[in-house]
N, C-alpha and C. Protein backbone atom coordinates (compact mmCIF):
# COMPACT_ATOMS: atom_id res chain seq x y z
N UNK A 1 21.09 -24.16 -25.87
CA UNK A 1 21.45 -25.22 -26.78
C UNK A 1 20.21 -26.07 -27.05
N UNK A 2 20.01 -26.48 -28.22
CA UNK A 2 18.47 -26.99 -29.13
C UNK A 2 18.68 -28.40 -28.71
N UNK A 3 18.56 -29.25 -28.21
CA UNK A 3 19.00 -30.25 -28.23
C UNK A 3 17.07 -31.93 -28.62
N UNK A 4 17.48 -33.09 -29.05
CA UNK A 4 15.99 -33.75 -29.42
C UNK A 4 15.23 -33.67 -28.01
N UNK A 5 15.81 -33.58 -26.91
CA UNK A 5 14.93 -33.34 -25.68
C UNK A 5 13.95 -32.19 -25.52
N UNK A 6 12.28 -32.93 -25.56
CA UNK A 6 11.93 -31.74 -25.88
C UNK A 6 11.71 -31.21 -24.13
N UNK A 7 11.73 -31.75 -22.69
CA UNK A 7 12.10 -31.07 -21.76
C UNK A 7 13.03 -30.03 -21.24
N UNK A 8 14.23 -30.90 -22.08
CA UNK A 8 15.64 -30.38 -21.74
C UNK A 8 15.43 -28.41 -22.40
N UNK A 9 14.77 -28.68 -24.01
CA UNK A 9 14.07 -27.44 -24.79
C UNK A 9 13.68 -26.45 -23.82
N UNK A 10 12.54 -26.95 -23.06
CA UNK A 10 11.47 -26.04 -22.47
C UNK A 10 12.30 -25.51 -21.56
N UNK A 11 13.07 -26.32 -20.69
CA UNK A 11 13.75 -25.49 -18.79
C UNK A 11 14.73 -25.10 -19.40
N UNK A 12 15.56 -24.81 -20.56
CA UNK A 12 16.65 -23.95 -20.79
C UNK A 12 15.53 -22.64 -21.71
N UNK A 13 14.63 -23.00 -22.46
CA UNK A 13 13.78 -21.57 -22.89
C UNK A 13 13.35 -20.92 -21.89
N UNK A 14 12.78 -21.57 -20.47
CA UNK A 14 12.31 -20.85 -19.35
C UNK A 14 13.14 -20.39 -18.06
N UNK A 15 14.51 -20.49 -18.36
CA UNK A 15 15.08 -20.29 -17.59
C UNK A 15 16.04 -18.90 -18.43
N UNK A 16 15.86 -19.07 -19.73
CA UNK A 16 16.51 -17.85 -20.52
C UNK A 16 15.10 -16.97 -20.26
N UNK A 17 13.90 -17.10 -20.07
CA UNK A 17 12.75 -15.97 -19.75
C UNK A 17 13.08 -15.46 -18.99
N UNK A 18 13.03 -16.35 -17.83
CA UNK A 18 12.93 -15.85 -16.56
C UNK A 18 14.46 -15.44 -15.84
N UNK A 19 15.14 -15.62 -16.10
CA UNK A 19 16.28 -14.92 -15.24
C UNK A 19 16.43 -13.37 -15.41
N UNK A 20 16.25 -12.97 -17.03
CA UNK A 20 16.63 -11.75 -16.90
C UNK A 20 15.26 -10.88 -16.59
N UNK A 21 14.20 -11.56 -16.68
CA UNK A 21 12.79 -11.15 -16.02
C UNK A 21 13.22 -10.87 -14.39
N UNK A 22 14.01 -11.88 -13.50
CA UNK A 22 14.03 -11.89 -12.12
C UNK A 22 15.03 -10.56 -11.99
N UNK A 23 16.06 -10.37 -12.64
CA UNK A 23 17.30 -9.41 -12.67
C UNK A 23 16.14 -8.02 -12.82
N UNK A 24 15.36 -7.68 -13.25
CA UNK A 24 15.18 -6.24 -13.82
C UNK A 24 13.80 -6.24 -14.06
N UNK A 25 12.80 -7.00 -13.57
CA UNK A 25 11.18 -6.60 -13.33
C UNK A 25 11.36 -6.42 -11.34
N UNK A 26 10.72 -4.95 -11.67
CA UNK A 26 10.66 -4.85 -9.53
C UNK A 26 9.54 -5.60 -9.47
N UNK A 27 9.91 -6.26 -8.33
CA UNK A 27 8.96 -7.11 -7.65
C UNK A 27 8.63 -6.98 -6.18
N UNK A 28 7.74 -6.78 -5.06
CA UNK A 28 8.08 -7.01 -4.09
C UNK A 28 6.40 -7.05 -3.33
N UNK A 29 6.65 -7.77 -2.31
CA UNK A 29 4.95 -8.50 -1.40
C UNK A 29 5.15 -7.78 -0.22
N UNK A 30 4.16 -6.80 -0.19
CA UNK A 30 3.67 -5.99 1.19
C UNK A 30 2.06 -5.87 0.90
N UNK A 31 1.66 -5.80 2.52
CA UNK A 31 0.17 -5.61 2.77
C UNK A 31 -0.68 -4.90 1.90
N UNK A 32 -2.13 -5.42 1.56
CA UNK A 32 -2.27 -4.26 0.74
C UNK A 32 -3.83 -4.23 1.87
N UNK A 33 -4.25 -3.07 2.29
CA UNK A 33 -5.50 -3.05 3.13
C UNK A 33 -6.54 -2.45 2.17
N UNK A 34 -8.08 -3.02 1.81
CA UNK A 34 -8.96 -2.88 0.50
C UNK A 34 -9.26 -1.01 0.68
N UNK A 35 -9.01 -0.85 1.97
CA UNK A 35 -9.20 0.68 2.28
C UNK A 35 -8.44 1.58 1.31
N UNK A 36 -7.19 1.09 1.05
CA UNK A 36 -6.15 1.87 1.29
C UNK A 36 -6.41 2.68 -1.06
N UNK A 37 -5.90 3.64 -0.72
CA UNK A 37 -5.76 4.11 -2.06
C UNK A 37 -5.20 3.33 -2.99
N UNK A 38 -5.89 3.66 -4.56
CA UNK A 38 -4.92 2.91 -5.65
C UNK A 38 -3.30 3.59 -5.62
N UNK A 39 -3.43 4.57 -5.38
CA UNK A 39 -1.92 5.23 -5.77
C UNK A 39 -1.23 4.76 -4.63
N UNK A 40 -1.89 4.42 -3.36
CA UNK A 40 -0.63 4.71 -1.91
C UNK A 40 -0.03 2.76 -2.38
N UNK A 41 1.32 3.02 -2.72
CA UNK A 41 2.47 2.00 -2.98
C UNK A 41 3.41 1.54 -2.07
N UNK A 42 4.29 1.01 -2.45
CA UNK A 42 5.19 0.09 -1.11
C UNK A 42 5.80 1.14 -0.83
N UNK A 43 6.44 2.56 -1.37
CA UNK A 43 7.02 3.72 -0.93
C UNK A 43 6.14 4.25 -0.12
N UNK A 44 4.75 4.40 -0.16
CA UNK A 44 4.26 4.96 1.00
C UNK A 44 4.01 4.40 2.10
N UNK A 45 3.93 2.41 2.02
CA UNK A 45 3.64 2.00 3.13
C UNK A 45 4.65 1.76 3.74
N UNK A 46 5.73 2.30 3.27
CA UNK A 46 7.08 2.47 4.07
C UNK A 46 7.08 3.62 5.23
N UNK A 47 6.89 4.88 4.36
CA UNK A 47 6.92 6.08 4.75
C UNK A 47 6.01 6.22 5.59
N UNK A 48 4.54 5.32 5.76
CA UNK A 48 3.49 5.24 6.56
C UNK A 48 4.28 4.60 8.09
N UNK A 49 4.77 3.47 7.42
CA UNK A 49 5.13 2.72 8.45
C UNK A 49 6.56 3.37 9.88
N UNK A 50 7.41 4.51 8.72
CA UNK A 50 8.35 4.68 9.38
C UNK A 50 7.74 6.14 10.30
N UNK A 51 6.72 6.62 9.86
CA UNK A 51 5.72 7.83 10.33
C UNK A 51 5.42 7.02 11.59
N UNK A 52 4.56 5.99 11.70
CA UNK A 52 4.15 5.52 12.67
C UNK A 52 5.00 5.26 13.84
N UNK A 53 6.23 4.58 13.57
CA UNK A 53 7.36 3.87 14.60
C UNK A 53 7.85 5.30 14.95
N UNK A 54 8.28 6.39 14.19
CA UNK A 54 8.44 7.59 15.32
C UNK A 54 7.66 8.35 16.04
N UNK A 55 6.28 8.27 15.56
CA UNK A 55 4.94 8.27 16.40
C UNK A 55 5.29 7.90 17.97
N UNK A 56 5.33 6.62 18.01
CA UNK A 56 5.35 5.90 19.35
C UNK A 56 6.46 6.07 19.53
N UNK A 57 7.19 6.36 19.19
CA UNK A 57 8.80 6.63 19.99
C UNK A 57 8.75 7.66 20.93
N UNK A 58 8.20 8.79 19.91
CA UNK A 58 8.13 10.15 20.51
C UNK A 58 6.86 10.19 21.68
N UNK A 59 6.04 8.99 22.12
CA UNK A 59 5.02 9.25 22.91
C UNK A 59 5.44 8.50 23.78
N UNK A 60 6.44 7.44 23.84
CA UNK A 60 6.77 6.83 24.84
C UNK A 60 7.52 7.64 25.98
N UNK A 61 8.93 7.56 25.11
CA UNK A 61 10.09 8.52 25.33
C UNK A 61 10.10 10.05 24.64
N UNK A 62 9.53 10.89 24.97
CA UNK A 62 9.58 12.05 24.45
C UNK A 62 10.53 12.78 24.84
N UNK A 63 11.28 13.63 23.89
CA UNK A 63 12.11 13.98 23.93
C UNK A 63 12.35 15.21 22.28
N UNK A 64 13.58 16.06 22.61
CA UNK A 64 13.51 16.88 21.41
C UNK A 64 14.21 16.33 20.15
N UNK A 65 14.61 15.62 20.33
CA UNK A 65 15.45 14.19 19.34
C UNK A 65 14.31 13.52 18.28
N UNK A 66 13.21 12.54 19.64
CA UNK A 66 12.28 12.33 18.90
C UNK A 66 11.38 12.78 17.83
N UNK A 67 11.46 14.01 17.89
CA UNK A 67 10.19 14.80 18.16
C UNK A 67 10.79 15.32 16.43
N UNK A 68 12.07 15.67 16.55
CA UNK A 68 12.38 16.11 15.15
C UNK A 68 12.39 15.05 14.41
N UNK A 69 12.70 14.20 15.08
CA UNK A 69 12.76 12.36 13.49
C UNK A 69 11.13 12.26 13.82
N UNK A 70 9.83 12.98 14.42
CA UNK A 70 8.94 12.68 13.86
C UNK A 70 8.32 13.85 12.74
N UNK A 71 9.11 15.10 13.07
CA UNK A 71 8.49 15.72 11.89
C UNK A 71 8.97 15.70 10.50
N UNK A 72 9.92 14.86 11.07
CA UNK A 72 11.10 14.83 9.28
C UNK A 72 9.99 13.00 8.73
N UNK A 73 9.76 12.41 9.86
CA UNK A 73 9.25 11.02 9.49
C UNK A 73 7.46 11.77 8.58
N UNK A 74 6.80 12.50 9.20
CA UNK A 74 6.17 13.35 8.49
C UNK A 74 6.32 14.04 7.08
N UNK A 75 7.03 14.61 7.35
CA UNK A 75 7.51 15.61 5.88
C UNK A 75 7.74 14.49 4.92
N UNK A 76 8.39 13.85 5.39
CA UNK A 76 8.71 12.70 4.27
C UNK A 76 7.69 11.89 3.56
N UNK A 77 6.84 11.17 4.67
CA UNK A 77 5.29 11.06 4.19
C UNK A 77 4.66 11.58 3.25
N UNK A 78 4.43 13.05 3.79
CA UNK A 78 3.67 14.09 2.93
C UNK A 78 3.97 14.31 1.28
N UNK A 79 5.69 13.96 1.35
CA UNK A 79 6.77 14.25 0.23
C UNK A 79 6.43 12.82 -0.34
N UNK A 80 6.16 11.78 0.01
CA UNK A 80 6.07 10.60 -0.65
C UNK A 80 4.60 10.29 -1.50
N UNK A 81 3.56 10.62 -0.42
CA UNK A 81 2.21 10.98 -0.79
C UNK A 81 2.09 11.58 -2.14
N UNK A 82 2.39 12.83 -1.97
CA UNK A 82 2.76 13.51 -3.28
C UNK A 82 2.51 13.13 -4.69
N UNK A 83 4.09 12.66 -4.68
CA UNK A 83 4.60 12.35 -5.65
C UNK A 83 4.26 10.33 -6.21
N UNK A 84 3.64 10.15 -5.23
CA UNK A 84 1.97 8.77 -5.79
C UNK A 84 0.85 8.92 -5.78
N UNK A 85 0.88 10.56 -5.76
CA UNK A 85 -0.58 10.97 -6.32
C UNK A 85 -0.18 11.18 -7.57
N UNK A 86 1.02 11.97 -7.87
CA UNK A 86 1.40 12.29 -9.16
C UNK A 86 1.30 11.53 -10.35
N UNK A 87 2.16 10.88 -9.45
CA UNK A 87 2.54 9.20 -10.72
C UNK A 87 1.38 8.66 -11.02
């Protein structure tokens, strides 16, 4: 609504920007290390991260349990890698 306020103007124009900007632009804040590749993304520093935590699982407590959630935590990696080299 237009109203002679020219404040009242601006925080209803910027609030019609930005909401459906907040609804449907991805957004999200994870580490970025200057090492790390342009392509490797928050999907891989997931897949990095969940690689790692079954890493040490499987070296603490080893076991044949572990050992398969670390080669699937692997494969998955490899499968994630991939496909952000691709992209």
């Amino acid at each position: 609504m237009v109203t002679d306020d020219m404040n009242h103007n601006v925080a209803t124009l910027t609030s019609l920007i930005i909401s459906p900007q907040a609804r449907h632009v991805p957004h999200r804040a994870y580490r970025v290390d200057p090492r790390d590749q342009p392509w490797f993304s928050y999907r891989c520093w997931q897949a990095a991260d969940a690689k790692y935590k079954a890493w040490t699982r499987l070296k603490c407590r080893p076991s044949r349990r572990h050992k398969v959630q670390h080669r699937a935590a692997c494969k998955n990696m490899a499968r994630v890698a991939t496909w952000a080299r691709q992209r």
